[in-house]
C-alpha atoms as a PDB file:
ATOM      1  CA  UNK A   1      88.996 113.852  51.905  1.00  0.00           C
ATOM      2  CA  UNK A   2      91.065 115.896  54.385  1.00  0.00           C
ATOM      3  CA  UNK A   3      90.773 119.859  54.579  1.00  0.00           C
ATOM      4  CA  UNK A   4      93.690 122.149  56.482  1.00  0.00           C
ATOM      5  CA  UNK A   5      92.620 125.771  56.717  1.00  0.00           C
ATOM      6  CA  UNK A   6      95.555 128.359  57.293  1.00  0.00           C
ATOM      7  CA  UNK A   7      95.989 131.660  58.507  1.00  0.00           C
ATOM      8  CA  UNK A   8      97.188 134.443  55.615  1.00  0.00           C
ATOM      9  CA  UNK A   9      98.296 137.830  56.630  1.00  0.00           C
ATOM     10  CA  UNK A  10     100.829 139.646  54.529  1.00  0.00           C
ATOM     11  CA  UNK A  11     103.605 141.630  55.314  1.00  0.00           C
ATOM     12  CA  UNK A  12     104.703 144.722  53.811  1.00  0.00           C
ATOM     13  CA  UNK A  13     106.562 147.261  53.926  1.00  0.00           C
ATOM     14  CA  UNK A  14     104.521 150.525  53.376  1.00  0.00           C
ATOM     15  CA  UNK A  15     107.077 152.685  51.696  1.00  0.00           C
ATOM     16  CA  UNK A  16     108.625 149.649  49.396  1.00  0.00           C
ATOM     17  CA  UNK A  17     105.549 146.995  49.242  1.00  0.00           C
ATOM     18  CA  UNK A  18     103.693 146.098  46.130  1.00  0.00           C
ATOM     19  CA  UNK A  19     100.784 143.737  45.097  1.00  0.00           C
ATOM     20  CA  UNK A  20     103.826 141.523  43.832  1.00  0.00           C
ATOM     21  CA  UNK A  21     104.985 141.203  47.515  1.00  0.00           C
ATOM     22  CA  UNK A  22     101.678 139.891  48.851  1.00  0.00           C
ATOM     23  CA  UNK A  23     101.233 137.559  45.801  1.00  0.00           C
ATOM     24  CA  UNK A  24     104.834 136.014  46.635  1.00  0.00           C
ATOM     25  CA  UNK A  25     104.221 135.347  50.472  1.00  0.00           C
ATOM     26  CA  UNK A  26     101.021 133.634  49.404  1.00  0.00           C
ATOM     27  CA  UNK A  27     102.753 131.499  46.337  1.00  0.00           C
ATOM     28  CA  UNK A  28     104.955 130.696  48.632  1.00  0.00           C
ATOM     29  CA  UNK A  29     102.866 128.974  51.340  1.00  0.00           C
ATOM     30  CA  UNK A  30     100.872 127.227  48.538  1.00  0.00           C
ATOM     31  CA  UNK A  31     104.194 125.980  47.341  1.00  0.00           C
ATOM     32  CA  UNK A  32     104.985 125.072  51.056  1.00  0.00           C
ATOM     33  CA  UNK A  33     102.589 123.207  51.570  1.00  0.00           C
ATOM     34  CA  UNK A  34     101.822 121.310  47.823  1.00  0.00           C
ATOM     35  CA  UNK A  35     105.516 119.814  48.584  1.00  0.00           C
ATOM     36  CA  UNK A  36     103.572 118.317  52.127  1.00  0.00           C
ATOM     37  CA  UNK A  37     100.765 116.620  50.028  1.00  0.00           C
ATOM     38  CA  UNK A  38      97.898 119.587  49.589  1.00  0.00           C
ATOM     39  CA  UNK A  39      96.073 120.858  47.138  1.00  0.00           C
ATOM     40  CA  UNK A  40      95.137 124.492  47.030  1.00  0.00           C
ATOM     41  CA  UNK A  41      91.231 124.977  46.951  1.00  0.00           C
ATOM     42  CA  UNK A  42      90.631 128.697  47.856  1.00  0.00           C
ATOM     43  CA  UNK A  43      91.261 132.210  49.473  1.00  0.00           C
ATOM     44  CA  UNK A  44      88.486 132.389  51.860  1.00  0.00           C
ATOM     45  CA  UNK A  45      87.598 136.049  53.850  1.00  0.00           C
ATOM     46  CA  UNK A  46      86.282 134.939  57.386  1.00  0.00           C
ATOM     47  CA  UNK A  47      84.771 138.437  59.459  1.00  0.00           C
ATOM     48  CA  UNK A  48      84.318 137.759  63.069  1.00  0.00           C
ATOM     49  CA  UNK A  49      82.131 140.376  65.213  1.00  0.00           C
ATOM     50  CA  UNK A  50      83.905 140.298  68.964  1.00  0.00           C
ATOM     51  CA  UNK A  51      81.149 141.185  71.372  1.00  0.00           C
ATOM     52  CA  UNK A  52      81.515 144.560  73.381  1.00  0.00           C
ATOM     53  CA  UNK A  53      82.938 143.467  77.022  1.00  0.00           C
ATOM     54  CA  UNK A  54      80.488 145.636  79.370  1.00  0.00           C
ATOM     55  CA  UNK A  55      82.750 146.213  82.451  1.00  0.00           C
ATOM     56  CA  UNK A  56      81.865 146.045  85.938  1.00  0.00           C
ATOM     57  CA  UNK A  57      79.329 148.646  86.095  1.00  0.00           C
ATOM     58  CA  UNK A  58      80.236 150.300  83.035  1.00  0.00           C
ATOM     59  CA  UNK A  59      83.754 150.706  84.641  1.00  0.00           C
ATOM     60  CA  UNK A  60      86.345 149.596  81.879  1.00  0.00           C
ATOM     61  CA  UNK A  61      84.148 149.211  79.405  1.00  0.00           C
ATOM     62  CA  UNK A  62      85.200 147.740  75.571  1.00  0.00           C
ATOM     63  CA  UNK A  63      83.617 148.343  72.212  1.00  0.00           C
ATOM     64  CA  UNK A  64      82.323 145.485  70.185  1.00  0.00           C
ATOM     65  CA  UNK A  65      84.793 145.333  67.097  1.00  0.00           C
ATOM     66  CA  UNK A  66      84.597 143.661  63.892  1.00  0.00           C
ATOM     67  CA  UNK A  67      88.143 141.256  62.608  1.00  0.00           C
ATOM     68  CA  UNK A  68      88.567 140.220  58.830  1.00  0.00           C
ATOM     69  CA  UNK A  69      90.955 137.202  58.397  1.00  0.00           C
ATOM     70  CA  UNK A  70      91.990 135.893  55.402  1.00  0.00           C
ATOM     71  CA  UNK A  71      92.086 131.741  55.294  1.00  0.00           C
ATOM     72  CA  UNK A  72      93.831 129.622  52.711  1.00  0.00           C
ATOM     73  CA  UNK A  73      91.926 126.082  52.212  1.00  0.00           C
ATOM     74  CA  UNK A  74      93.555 123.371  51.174  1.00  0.00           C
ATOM     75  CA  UNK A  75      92.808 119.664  50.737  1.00  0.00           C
ATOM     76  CA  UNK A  76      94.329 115.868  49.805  1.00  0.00           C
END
């Protein structure tokens, strides 16, 4: 069994956007990709922690920050 695991981030816009709007982007790459030969499994939330960069000698220094990604999973 084969697995493809896709990017999902919705666009909106904030004065106009609903629920409905995010719903129909994401219908609409399941439907995109059924009609290339996979299955839907899941919505999957992936968080990945980005380490603080340090700098050269403090100089420039970054804060560590967190990133939540949405992931469709499909299969066939």
């Amino acid at each position: 069994m084969d697995y493809k695991v896709v990017p999902f981030t919705a666009s909106i816009d904030p004065l106009k956007g609903t629920a409905n709007n995010v719903a129909d982007q994401l219908q609409s790459l399941i439907k995109d990709y059924s009609l290339k030969g996979w299955e839907y499994v899941r919505l999957e939330s992936v968080t990945t922690i980005v380490k603080p960069d340090m700098g050269c000698f403090g100089l420039g220094a970054k804060p560590g920050f967190t990133i939540y990604s949405q992931m469709v999973v499909f299969k066939r």
